[in-house]
N, C-alpha and C. Protein backbone atom coordinates (compact mmCIF):
# COMPACT_ATOMS: atom_id res chain seq x y z
N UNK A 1 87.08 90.43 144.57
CA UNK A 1 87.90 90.75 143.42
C UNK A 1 88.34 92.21 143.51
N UNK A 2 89.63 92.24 143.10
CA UNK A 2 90.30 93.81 143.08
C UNK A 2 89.63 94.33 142.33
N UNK A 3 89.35 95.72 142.23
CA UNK A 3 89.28 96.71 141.15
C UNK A 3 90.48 96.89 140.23
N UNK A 4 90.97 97.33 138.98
CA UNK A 4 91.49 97.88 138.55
C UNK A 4 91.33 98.67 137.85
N UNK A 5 92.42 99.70 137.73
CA UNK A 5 91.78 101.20 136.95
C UNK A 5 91.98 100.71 135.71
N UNK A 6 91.30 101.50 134.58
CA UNK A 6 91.33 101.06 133.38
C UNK A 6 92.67 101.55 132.89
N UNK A 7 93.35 102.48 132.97
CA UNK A 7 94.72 103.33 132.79
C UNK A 7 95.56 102.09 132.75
N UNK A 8 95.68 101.13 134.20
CA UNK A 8 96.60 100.55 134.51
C UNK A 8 96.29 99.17 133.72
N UNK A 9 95.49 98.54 133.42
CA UNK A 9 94.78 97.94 132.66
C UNK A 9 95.49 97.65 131.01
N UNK A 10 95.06 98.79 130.59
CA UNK A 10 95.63 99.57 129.18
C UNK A 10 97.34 99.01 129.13
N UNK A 11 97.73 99.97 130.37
CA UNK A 11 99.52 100.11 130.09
C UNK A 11 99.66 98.63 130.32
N UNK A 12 99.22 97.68 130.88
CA UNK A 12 99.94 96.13 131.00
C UNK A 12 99.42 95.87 129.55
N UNK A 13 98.71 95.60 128.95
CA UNK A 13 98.38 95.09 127.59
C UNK A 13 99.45 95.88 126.86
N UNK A 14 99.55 97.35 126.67
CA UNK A 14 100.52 97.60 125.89
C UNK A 14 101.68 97.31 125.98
N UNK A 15 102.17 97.05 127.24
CA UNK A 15 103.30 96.72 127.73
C UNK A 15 103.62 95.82 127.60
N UNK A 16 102.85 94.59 127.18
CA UNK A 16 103.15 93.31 126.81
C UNK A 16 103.12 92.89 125.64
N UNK A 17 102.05 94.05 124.98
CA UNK A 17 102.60 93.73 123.31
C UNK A 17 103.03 95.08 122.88
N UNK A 18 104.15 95.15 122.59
CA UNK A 18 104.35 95.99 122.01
C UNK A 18 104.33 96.41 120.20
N UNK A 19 103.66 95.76 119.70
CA UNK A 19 103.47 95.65 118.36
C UNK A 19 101.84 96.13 118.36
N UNK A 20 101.29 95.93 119.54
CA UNK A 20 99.63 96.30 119.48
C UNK A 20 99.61 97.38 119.75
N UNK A 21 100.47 98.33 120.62
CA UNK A 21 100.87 99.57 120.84
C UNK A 21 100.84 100.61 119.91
N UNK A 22 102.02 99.87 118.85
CA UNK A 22 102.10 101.00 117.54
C UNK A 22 100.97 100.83 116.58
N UNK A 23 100.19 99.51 116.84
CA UNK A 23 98.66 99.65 116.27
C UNK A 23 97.88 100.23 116.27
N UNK A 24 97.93 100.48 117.54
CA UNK A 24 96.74 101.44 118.18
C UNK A 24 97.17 103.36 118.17
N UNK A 25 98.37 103.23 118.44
CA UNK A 25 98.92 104.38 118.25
C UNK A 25 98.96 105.14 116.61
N UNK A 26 98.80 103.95 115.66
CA UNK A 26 98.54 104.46 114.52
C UNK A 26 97.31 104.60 114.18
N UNK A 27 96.17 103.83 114.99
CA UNK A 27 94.49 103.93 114.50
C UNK A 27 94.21 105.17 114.94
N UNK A 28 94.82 105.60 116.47
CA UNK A 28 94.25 106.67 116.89
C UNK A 28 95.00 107.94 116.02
N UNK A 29 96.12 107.86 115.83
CA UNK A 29 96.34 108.95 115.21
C UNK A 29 95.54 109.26 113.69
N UNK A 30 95.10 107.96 113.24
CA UNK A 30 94.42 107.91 111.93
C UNK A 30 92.51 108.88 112.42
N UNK A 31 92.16 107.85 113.47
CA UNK A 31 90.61 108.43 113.81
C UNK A 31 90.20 108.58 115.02
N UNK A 32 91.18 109.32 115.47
CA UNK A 32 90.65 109.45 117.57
C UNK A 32 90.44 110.89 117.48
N UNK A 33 89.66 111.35 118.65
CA UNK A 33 89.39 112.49 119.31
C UNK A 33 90.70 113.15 119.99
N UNK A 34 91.17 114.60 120.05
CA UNK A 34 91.67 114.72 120.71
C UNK A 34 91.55 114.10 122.17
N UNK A 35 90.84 114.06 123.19
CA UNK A 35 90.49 113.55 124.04
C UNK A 35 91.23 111.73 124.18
N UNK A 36 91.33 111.37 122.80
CA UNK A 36 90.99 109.91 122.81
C UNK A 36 92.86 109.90 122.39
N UNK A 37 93.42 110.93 122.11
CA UNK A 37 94.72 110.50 121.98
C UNK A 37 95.31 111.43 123.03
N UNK A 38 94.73 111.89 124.17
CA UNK A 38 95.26 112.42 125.50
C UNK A 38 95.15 111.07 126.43
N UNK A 39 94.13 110.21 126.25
CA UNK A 39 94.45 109.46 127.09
C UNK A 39 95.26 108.29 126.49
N UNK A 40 95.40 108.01 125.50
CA UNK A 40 96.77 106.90 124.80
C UNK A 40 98.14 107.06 125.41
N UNK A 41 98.11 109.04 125.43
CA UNK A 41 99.59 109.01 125.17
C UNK A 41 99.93 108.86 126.95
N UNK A 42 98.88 109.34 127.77
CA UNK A 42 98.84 109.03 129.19
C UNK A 42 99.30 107.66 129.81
N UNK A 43 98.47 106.76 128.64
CA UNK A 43 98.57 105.27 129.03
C UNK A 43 99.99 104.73 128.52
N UNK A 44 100.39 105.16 127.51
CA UNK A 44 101.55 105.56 127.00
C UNK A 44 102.92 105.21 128.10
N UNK A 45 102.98 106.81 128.45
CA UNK A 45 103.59 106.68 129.08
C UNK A 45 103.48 106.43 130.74
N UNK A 46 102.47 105.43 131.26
CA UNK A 46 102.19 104.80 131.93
C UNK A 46 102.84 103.23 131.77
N UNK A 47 102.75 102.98 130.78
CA UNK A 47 103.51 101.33 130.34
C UNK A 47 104.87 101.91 130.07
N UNK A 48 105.23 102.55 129.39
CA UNK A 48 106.81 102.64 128.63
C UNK A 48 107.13 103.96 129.51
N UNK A 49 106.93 104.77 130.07
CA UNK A 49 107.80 105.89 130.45
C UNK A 49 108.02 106.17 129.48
N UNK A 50 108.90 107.71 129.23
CA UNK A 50 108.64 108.55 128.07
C UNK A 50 109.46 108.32 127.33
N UNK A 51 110.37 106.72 127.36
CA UNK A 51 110.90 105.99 126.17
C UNK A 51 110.00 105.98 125.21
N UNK A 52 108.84 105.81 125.04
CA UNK A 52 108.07 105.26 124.01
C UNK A 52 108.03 106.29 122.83
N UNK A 53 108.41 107.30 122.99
CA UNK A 53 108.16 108.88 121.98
C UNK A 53 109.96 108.54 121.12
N UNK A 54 110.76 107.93 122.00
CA UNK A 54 111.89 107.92 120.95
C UNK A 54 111.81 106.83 119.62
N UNK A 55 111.26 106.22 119.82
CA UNK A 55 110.19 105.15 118.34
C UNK A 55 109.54 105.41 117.75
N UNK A 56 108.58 106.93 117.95
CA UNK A 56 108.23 107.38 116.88
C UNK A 56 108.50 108.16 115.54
N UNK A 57 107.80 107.70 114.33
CA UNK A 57 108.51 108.51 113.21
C UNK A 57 108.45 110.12 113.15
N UNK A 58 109.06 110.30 112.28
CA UNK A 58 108.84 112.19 112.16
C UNK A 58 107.72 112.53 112.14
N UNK A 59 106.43 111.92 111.60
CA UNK A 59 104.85 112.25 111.42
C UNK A 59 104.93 111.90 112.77
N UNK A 60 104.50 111.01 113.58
CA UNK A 60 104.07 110.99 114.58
C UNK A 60 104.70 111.74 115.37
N UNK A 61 105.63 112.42 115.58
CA UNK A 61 106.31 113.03 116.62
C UNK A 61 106.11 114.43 116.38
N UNK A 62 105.13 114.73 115.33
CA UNK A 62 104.68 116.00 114.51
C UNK A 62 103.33 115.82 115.56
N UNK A 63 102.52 114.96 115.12
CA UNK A 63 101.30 114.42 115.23
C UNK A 63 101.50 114.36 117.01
N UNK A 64 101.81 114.15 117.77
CA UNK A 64 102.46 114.07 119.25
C UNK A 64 102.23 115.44 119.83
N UNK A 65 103.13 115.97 119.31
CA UNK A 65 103.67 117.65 119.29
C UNK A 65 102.40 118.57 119.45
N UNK A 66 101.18 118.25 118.52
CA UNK A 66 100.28 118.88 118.18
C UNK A 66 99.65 118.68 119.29
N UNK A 67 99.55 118.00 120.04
CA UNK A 67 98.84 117.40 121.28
C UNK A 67 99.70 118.18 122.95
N UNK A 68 100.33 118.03 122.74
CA UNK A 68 101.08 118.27 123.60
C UNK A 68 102.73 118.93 123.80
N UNK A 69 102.91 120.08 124.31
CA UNK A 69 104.57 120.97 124.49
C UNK A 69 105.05 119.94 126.02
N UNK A 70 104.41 119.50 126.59
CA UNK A 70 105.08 118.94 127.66
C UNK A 70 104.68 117.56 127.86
N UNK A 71 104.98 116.63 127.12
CA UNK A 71 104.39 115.20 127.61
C UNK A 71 104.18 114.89 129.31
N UNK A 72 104.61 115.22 130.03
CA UNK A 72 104.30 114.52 131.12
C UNK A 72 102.64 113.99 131.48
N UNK A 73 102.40 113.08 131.82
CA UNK A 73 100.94 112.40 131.92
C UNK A 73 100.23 113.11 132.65
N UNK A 74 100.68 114.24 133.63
CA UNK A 74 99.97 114.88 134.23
C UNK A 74 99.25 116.21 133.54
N UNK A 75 100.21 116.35 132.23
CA UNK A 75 100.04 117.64 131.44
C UNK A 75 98.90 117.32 129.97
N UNK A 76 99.24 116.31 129.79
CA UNK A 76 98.96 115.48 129.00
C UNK A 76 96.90 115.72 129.14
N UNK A 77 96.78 114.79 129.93
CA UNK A 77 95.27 114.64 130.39
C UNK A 77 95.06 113.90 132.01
N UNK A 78 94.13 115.23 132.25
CA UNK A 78 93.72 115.35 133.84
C UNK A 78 92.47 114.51 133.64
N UNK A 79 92.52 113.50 135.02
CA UNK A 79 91.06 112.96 134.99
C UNK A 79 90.53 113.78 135.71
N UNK A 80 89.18 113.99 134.89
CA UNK A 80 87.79 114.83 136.22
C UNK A 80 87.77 114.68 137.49
């Protein structure tokens, strides 16, 4: 059996629902760790490319912002 990374894992589920996406994107913004919404927005834009930030509302794109001046996934969150 293949391995798969959990990253890549993540982005096919979100990628296939996209309604579970803005679910989760709203729980974490409600009760995640920084940490825990560095790797969302990673996985993020791992499924959607950095389309996915033009769907968010003004709070979240506030809430985004606070996290990050440069979305790119590499800027975003480094794995150890």
């Amino acid at each position: 059996m293949k391995d798969i990374a959990h990253d890549d894992v993540m982005a096919r589920i979100l990628k296939n629902d996209p309604a579970y996406a803005l679910q989760l994107l709203e729980s974490v913004e409600k009760h995640a760790t920084p940490s825990e919404v560095a790797v969302l927005f990673r996985v993020m834009n791992l499924a959607f490319g950095t389309k996915w930030r033009s769907f968010l509302t003004e709070h979240q794109k506030s809430f985004h912002n606070t996290f990050s001046t440069d979305p790119a996934p590499s800027q975003i969150c480094k794995d150890p």
